[in-house]
N, C-alpha and C. Protein backbone atom coordinates (compact mmCIF):
# COMPACT_ATOMS: atom_id res chain seq x y z
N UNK A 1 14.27 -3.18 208.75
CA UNK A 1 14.62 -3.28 207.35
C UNK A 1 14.81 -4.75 206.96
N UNK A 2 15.26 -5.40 207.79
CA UNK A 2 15.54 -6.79 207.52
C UNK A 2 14.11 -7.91 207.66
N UNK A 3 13.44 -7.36 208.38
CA UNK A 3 11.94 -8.09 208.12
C UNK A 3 11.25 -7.74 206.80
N UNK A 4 11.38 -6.51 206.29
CA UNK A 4 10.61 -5.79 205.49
C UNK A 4 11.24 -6.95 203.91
N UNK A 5 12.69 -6.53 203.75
CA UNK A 5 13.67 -7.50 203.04
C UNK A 5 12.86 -9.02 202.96
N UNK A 6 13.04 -9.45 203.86
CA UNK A 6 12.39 -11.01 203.68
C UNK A 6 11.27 -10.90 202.84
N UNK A 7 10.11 -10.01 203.99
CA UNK A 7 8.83 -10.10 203.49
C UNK A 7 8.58 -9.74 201.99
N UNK A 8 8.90 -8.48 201.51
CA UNK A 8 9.50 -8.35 200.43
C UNK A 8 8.94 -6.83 200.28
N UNK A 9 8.57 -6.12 201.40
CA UNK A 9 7.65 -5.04 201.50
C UNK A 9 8.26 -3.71 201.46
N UNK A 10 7.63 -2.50 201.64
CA UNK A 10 8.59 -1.34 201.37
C UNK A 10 8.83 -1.13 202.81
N UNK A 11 10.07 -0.65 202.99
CA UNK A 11 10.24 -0.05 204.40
C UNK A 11 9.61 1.34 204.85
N UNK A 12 9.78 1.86 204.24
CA UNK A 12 9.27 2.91 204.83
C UNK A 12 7.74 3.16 205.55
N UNK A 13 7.23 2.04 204.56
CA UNK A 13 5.29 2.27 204.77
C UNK A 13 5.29 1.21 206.12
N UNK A 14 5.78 0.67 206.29
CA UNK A 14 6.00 -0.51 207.40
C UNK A 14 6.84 0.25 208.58
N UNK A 15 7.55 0.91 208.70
CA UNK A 15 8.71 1.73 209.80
C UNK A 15 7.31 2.59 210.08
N UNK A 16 6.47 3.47 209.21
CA UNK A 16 5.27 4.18 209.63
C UNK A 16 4.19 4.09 210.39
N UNK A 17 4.04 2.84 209.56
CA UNK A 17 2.75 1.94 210.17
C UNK A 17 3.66 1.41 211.83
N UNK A 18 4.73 1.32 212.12
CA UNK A 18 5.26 0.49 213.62
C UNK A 18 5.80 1.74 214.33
N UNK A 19 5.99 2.98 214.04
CA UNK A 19 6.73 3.81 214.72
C UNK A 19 5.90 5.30 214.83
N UNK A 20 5.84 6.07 215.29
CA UNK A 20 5.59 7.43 215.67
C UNK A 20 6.63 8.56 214.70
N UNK A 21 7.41 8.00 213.69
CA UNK A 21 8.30 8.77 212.96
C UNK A 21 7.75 9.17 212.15
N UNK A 22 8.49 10.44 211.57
CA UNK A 22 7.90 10.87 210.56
C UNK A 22 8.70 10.47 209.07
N UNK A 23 7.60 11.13 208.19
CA UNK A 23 8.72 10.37 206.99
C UNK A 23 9.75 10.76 206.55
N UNK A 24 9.94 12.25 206.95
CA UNK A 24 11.44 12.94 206.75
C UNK A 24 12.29 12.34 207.73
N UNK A 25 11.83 12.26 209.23
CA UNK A 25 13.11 10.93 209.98
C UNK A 25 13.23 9.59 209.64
N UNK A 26 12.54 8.89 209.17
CA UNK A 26 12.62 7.79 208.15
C UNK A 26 13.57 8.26 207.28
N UNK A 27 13.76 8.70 206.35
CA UNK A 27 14.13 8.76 205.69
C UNK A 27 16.04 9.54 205.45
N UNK A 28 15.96 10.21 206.77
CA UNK A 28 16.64 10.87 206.92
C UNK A 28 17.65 9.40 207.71
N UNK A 29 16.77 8.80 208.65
CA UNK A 29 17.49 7.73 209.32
C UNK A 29 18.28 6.55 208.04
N UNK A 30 17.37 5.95 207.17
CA UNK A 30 17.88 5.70 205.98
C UNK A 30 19.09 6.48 205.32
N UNK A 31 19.07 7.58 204.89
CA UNK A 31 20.50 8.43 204.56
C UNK A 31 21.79 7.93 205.48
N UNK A 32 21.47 8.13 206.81
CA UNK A 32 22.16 7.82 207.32
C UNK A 32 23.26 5.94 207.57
N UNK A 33 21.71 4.97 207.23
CA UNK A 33 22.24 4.20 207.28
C UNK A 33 23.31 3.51 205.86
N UNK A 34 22.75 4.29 204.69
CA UNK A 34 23.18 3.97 203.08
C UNK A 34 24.60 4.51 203.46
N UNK A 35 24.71 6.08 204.44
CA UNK A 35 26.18 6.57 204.24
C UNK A 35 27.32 5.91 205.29
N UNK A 36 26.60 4.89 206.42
CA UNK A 36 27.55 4.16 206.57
C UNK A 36 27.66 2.64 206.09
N UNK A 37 27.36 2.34 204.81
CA UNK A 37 27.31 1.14 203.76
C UNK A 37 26.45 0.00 205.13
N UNK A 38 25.43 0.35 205.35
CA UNK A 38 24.52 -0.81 205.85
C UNK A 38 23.45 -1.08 205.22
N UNK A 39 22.61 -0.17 204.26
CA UNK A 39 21.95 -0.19 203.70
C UNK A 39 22.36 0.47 202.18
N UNK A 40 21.52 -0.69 201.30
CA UNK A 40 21.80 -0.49 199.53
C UNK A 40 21.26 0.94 199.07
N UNK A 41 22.05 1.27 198.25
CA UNK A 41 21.43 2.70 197.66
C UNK A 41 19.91 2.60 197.02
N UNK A 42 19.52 1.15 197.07
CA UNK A 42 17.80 1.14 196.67
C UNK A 42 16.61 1.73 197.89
N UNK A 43 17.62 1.36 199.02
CA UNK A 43 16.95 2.00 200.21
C UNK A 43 15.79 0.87 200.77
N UNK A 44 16.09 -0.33 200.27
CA UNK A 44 15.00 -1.62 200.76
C UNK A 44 15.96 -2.83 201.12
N UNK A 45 16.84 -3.07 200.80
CA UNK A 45 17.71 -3.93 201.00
C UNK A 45 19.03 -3.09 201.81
N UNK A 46 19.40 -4.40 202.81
CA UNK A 46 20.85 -4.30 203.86
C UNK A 46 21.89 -4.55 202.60
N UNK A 47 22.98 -4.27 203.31
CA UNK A 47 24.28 -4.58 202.57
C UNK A 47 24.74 -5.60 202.89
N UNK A 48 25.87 -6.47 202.85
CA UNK A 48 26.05 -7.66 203.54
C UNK A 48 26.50 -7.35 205.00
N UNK A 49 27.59 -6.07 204.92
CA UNK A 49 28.03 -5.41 206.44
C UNK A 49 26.30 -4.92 206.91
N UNK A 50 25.22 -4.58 206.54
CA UNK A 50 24.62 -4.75 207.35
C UNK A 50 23.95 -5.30 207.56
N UNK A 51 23.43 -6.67 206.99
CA UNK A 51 23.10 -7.86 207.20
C UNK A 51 23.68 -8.80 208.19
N UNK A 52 25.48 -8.51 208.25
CA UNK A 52 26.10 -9.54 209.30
C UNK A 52 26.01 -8.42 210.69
N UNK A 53 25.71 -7.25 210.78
CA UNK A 53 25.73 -6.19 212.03
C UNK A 53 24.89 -6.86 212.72
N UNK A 54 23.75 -7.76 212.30
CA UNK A 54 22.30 -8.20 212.80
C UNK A 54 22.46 -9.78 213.13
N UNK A 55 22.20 -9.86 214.79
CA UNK A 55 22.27 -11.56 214.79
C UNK A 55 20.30 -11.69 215.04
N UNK A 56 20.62 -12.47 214.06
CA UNK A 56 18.99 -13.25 213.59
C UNK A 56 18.60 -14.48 214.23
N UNK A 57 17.44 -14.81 215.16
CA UNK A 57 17.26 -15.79 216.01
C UNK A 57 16.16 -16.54 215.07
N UNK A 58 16.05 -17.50 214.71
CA UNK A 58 15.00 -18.41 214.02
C UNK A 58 14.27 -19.49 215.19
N UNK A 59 12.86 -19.21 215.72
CA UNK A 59 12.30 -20.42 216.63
C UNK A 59 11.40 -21.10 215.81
N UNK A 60 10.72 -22.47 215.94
CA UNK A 60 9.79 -22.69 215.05
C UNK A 60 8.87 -23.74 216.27
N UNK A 61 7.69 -23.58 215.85
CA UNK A 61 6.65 -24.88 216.65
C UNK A 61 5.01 -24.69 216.15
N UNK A 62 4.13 -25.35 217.07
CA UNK A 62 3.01 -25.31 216.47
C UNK A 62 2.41 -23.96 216.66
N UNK A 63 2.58 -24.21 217.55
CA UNK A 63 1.82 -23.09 218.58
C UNK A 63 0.08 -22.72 218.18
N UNK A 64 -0.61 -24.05 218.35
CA UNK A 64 -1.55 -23.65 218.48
C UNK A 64 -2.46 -22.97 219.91
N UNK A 65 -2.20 -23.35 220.51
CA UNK A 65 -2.71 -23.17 222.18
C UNK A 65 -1.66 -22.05 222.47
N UNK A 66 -1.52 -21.09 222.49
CA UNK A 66 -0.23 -19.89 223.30
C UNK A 66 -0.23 -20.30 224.81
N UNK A 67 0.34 -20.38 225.50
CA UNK A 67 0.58 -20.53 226.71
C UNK A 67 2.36 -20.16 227.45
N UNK A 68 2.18 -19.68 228.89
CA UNK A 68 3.33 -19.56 228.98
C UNK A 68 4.42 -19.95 228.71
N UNK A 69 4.43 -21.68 228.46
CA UNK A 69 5.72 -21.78 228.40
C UNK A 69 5.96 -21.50 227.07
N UNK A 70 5.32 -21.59 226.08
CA UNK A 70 6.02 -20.31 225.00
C UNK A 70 6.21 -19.50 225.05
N UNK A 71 5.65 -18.69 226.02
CA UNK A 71 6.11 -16.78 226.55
C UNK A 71 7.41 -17.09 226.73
N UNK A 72 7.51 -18.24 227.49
CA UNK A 72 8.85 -18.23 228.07
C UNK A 72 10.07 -18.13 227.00
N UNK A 73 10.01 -19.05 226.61
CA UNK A 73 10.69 -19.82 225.18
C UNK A 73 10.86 -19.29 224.31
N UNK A 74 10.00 -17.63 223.94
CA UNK A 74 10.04 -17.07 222.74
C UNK A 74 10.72 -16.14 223.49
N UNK A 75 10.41 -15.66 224.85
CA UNK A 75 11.22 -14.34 225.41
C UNK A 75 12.66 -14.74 225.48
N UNK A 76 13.02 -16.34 225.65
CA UNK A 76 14.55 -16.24 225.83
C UNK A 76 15.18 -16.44 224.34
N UNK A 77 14.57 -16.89 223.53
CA UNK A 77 14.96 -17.04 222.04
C UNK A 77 15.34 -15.69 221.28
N UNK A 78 14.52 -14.57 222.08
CA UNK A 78 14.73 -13.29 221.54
C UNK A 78 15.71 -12.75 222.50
N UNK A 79 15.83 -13.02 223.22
CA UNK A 79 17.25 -12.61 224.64
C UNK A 79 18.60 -12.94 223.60
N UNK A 80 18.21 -13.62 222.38
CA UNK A 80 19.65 -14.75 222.11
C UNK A 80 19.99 -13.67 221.28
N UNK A 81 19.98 -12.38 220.13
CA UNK A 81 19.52 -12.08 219.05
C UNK A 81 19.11 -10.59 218.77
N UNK A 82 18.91 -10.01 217.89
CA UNK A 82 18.68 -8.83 217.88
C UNK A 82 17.19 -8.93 216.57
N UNK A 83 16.80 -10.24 216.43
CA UNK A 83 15.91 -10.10 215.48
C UNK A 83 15.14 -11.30 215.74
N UNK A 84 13.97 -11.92 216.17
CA UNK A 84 13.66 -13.04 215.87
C UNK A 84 12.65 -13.32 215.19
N UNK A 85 12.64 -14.51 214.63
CA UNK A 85 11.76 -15.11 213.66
C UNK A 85 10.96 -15.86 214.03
N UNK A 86 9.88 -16.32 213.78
CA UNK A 86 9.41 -17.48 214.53
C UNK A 86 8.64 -18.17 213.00
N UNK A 87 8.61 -19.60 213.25
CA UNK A 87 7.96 -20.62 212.09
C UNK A 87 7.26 -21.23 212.62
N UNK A 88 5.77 -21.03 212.26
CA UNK A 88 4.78 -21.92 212.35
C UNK A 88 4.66 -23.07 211.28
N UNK A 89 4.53 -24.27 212.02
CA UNK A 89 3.97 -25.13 211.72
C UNK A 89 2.76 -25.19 210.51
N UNK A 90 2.69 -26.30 209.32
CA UNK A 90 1.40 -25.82 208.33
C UNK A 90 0.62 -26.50 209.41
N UNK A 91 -0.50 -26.54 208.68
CA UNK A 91 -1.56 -27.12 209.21
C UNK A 91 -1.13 -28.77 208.97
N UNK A 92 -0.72 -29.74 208.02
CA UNK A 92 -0.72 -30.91 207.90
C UNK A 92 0.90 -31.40 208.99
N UNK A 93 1.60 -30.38 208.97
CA UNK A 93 3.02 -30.35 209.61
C UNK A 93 2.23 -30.44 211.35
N UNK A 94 1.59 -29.88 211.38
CA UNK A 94 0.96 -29.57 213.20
C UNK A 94 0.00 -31.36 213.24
N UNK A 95 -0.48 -31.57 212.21
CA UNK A 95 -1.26 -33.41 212.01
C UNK A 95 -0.21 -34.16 212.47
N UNK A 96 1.19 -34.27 211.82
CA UNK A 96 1.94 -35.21 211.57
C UNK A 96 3.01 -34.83 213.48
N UNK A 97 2.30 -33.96 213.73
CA UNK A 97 3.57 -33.70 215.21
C UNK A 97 2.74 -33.87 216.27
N UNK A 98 1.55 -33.63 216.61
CA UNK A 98 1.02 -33.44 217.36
C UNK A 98 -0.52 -35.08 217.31
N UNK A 99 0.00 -35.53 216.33
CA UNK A 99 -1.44 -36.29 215.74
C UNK A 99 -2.94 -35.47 216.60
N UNK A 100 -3.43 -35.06 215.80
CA UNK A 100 -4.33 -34.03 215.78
C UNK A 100 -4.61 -33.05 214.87
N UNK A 101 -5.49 -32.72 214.45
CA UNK A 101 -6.05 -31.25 213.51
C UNK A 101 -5.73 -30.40 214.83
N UNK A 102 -5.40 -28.89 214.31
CA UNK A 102 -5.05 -28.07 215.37
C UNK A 102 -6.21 -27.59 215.22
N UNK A 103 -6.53 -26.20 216.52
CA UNK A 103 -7.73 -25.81 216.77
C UNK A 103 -7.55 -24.57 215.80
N UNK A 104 -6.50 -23.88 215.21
CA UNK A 104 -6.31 -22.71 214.81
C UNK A 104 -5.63 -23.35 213.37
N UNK A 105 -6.08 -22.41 212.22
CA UNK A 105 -5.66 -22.48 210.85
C UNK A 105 -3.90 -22.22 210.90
N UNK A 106 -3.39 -22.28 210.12
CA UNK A 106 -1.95 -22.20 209.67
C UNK A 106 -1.33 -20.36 210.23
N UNK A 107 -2.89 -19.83 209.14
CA UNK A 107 -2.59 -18.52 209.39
C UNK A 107 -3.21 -17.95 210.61
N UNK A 108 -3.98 -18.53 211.02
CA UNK A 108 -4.66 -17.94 212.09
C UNK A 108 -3.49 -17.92 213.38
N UNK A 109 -2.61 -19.17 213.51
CA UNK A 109 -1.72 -19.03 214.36
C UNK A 109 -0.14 -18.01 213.81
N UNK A 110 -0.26 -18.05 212.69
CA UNK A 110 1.23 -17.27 212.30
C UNK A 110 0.59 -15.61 212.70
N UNK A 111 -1.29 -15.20 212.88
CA UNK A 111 -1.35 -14.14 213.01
C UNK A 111 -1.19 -13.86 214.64
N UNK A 112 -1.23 -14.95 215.18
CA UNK A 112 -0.97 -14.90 217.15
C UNK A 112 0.17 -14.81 217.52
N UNK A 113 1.04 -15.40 216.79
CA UNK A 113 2.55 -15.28 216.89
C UNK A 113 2.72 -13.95 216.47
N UNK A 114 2.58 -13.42 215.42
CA UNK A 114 2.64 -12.05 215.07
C UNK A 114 2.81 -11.30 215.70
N UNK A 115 1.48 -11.21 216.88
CA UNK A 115 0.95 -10.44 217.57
C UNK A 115 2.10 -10.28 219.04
N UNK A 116 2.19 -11.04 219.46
CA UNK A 116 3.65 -11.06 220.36
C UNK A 116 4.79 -10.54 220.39
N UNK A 117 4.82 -9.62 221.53
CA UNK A 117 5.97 -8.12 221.26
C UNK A 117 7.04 -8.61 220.93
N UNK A 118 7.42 -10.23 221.61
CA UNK A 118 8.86 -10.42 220.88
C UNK A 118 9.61 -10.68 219.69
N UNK A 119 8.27 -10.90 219.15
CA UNK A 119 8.32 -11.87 218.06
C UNK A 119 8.17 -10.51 217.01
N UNK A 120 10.00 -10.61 215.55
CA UNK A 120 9.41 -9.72 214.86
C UNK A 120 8.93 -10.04 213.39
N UNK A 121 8.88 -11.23 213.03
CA UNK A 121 8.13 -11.61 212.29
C UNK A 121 7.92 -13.08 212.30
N UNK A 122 6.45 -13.70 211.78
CA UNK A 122 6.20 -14.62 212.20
C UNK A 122 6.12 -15.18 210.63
N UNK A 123 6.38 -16.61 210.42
CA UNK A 123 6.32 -17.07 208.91
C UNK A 123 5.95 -18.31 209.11
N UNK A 124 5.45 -19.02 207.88
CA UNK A 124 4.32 -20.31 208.06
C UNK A 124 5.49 -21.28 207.27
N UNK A 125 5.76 -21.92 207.98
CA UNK A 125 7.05 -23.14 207.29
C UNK A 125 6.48 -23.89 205.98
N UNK A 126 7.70 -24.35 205.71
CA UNK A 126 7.63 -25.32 204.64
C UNK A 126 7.00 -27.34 205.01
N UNK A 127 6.31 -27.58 204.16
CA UNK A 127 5.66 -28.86 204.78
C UNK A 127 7.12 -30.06 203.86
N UNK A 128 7.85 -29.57 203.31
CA UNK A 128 8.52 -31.01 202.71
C UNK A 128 10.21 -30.63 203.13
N UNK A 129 10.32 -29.21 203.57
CA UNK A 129 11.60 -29.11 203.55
C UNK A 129 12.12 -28.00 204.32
N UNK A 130 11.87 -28.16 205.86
CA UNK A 130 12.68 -26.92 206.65
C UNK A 130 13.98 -26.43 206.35
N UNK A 131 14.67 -26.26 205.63
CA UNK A 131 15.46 -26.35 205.26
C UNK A 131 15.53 -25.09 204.54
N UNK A 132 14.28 -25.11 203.60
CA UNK A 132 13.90 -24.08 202.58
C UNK A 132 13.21 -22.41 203.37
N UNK A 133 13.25 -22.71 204.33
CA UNK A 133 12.81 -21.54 205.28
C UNK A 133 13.96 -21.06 205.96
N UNK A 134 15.01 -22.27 206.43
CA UNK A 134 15.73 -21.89 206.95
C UNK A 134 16.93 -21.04 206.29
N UNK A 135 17.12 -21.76 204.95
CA UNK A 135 17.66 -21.03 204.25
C UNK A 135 17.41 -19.34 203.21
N UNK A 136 15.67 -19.42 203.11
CA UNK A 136 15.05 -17.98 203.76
C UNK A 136 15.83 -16.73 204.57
N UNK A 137 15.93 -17.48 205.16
CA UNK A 137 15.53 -16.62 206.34
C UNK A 137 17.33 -16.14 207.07
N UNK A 138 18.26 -17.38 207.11
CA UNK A 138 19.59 -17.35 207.26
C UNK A 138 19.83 -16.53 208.73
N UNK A 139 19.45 -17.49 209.53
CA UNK A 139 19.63 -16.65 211.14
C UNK A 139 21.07 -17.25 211.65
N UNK A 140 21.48 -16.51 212.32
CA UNK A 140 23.04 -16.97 212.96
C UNK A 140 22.34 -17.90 214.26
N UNK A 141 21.41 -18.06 214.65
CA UNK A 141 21.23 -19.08 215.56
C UNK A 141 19.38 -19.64 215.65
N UNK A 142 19.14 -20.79 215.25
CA UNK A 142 18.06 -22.04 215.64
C UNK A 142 17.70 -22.40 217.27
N UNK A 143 17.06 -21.37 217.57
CA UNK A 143 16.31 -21.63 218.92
C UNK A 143 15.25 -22.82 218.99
N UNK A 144 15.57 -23.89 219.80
CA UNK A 144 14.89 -25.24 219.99
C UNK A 144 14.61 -25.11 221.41
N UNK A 145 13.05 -25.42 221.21
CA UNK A 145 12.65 -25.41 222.34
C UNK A 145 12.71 -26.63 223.45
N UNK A 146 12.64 -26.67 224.96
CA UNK A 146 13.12 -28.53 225.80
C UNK A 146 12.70 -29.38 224.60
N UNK A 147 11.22 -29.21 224.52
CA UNK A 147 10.11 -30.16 223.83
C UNK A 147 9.99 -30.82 222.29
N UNK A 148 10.65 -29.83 221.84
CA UNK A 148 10.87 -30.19 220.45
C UNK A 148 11.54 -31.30 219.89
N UNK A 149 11.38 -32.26 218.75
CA UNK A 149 11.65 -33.26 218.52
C UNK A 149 12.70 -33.17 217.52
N UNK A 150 13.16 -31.94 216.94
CA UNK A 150 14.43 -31.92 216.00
C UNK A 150 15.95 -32.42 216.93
N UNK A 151 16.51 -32.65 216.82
CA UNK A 151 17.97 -33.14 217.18
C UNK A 151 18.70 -32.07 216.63
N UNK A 152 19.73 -31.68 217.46
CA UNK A 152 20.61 -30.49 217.28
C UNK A 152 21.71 -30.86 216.03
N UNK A 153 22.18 -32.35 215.98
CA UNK A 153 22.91 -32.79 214.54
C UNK A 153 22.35 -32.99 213.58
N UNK A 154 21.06 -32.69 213.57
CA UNK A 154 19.83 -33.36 211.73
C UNK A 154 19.99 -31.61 211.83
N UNK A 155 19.73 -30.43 212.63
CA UNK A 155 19.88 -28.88 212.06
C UNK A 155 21.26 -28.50 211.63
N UNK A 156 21.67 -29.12 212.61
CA UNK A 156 23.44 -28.74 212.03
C UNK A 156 23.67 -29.34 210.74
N UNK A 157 23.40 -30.21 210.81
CA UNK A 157 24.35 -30.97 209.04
C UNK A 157 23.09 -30.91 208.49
N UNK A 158 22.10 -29.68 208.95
CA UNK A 158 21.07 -29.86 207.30
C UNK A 158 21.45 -28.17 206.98
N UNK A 159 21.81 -27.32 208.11
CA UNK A 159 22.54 -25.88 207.45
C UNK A 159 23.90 -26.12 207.71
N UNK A 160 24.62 -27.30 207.18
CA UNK A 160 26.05 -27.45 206.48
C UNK A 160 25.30 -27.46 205.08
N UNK A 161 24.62 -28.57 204.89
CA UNK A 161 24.29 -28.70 203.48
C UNK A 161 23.91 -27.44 202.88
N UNK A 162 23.21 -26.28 203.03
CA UNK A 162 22.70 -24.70 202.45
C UNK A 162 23.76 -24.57 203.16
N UNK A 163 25.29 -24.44 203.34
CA UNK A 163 26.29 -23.51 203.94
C UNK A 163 25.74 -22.93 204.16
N UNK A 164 25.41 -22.85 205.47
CA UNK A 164 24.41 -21.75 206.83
C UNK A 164 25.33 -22.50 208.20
N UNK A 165 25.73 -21.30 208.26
CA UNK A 165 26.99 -21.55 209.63
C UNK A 165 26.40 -20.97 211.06
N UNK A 166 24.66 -21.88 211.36
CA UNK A 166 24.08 -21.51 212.34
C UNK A 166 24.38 -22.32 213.45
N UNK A 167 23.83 -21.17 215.29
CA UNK A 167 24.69 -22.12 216.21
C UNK A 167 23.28 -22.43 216.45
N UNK A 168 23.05 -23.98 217.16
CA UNK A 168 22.09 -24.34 217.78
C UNK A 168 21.39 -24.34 219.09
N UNK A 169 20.77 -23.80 219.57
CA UNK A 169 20.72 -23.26 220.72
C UNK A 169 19.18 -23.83 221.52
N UNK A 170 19.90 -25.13 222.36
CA UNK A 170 18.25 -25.80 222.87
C UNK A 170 17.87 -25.12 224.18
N UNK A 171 16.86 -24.66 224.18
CA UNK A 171 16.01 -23.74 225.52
C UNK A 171 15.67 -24.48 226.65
N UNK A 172 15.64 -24.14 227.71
CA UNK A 172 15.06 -24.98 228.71
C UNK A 172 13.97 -23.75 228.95
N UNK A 173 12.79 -24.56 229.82
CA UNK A 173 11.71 -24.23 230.15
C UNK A 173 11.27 -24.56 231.35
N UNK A 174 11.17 -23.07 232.23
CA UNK A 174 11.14 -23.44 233.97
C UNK A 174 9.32 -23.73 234.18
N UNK A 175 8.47 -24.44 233.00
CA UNK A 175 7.11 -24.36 233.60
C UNK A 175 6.87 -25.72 232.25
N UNK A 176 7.94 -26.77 232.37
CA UNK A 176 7.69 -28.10 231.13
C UNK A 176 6.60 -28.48 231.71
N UNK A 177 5.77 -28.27 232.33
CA UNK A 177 4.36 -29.05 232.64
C UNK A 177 3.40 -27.88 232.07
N UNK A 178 3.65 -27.09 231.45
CA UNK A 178 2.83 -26.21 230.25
C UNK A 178 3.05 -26.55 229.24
N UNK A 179 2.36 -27.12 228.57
CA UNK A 179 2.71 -27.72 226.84
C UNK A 179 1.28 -27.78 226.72
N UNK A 180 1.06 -27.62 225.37
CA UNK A 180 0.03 -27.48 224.04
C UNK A 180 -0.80 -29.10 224.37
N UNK A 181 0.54 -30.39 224.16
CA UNK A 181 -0.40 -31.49 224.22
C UNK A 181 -0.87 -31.61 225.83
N UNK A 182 -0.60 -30.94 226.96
CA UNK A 182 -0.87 -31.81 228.21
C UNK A 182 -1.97 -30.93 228.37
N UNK A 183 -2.33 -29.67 227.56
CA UNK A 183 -3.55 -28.97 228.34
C UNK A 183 -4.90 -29.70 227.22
N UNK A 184 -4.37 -30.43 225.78
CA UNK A 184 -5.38 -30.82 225.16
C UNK A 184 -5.53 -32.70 225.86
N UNK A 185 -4.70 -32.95 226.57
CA UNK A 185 -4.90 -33.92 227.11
C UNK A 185 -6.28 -34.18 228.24
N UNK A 186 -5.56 -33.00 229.20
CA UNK A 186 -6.33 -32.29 230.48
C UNK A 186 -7.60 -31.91 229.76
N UNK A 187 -8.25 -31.44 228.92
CA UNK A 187 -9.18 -30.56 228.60
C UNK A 187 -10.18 -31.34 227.51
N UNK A 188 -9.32 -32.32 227.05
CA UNK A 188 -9.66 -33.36 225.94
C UNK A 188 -10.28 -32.10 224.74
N UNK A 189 -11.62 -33.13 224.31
CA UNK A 189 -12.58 -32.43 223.28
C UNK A 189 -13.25 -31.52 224.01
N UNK A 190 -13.53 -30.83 225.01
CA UNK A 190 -14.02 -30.02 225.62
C UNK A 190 -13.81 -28.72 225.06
N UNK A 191 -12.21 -28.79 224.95
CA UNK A 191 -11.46 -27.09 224.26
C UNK A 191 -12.20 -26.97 222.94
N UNK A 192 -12.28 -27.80 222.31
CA UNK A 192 -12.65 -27.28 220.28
C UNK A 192 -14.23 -27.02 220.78
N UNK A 193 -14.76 -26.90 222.23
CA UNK A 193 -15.92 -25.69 222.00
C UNK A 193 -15.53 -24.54 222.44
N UNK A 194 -14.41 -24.27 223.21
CA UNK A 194 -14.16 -22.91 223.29
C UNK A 194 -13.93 -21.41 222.40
């Protein structure tokens, strides 16, 4: 319900399309959740009690190349959480981090992330203001990966500023010699014929 919420979609056609339920247990499960005030009597929106029942994990990176050590990184980000998010990089945001055009479009990678059992929804960031996603989205904890170049005090005092009382949480990674730039290093221009 809380992905559906963001996205802005109906729940029910989405719980259908992901589950083996039917629409009378849908729906019946809904009853249930409106009569213990977790869900709004519109039946698409949480309540705030059940909005705070849910701890929300937010990860973000390029991720053009998938490779394990993002398996890794996204499996423990979702270990943290009962919901995670993940933010791709735009396409000019992946230029300015990686200096490089990526091999995969904006959406083409938010649809690979997608695709990843842990991951329950994947969203394409903001290019002038993470901030504006983050405040989106309002996760009780910012999963940072070893590699990443944000600093745990520029996230903290940028969700003080959107009063977002998120904890920061930097990942370690038992395979740091898997990264995106060392296999386009290793592989050079060779990969953009693959």
């Amino acid at each position: 319900m809380y992905v559906c919420q963001i996205e802005g979609k109906e729940v029910s056609k989405i719980i259908k399309k992901k589950t083996i339920f039917s629409e009378d247990m849908i729906d019946s499960k809904i009853d249930e959740l409106i009569k213990n005030q977790l869900v709004n009597e519109d039946r698409k929106t949480l309540t705030n009690a059940g909005r705070n029942s849910l701890c929300v994990v937010l990860a973000g990176g390029v991720f053009d190349i998938i490779h394990p050590g993002h398996i890794y990184t996204l499996n423990a980000a979702k270990e943290l959480g009962d919901i995670l998010v993940v933010v791709v990089a735009t396409d000019n945001t992946a230029v300015k981090m990686k200096k490089r055009r990526p091999l995969h479009s904006q959406e083409q990678r938010q649809e690979l992330v997608n695709s990843l059992s842990m991951v329950d929804l994947c969203l394409i960031g903001q290019e002038d203001d993470i901030f504006k996603t983050v405040n989106h989205v309002k996760p009780q904890i910012i999963a940072l990966g070893y590699d990443q170049i944000h600093q745990e005090k520029f996230i903290t005092e940028g969700c003080k500023k959107i009063e977002l009382d998120a904890i920061v949480a930097r990942l370690q990674s038992p395979i740091p010699e898997s990264s995106s730039s060392k296999i386009q290093k290793e592989y050079g221009e060779s990969i953009h014929g693959i």
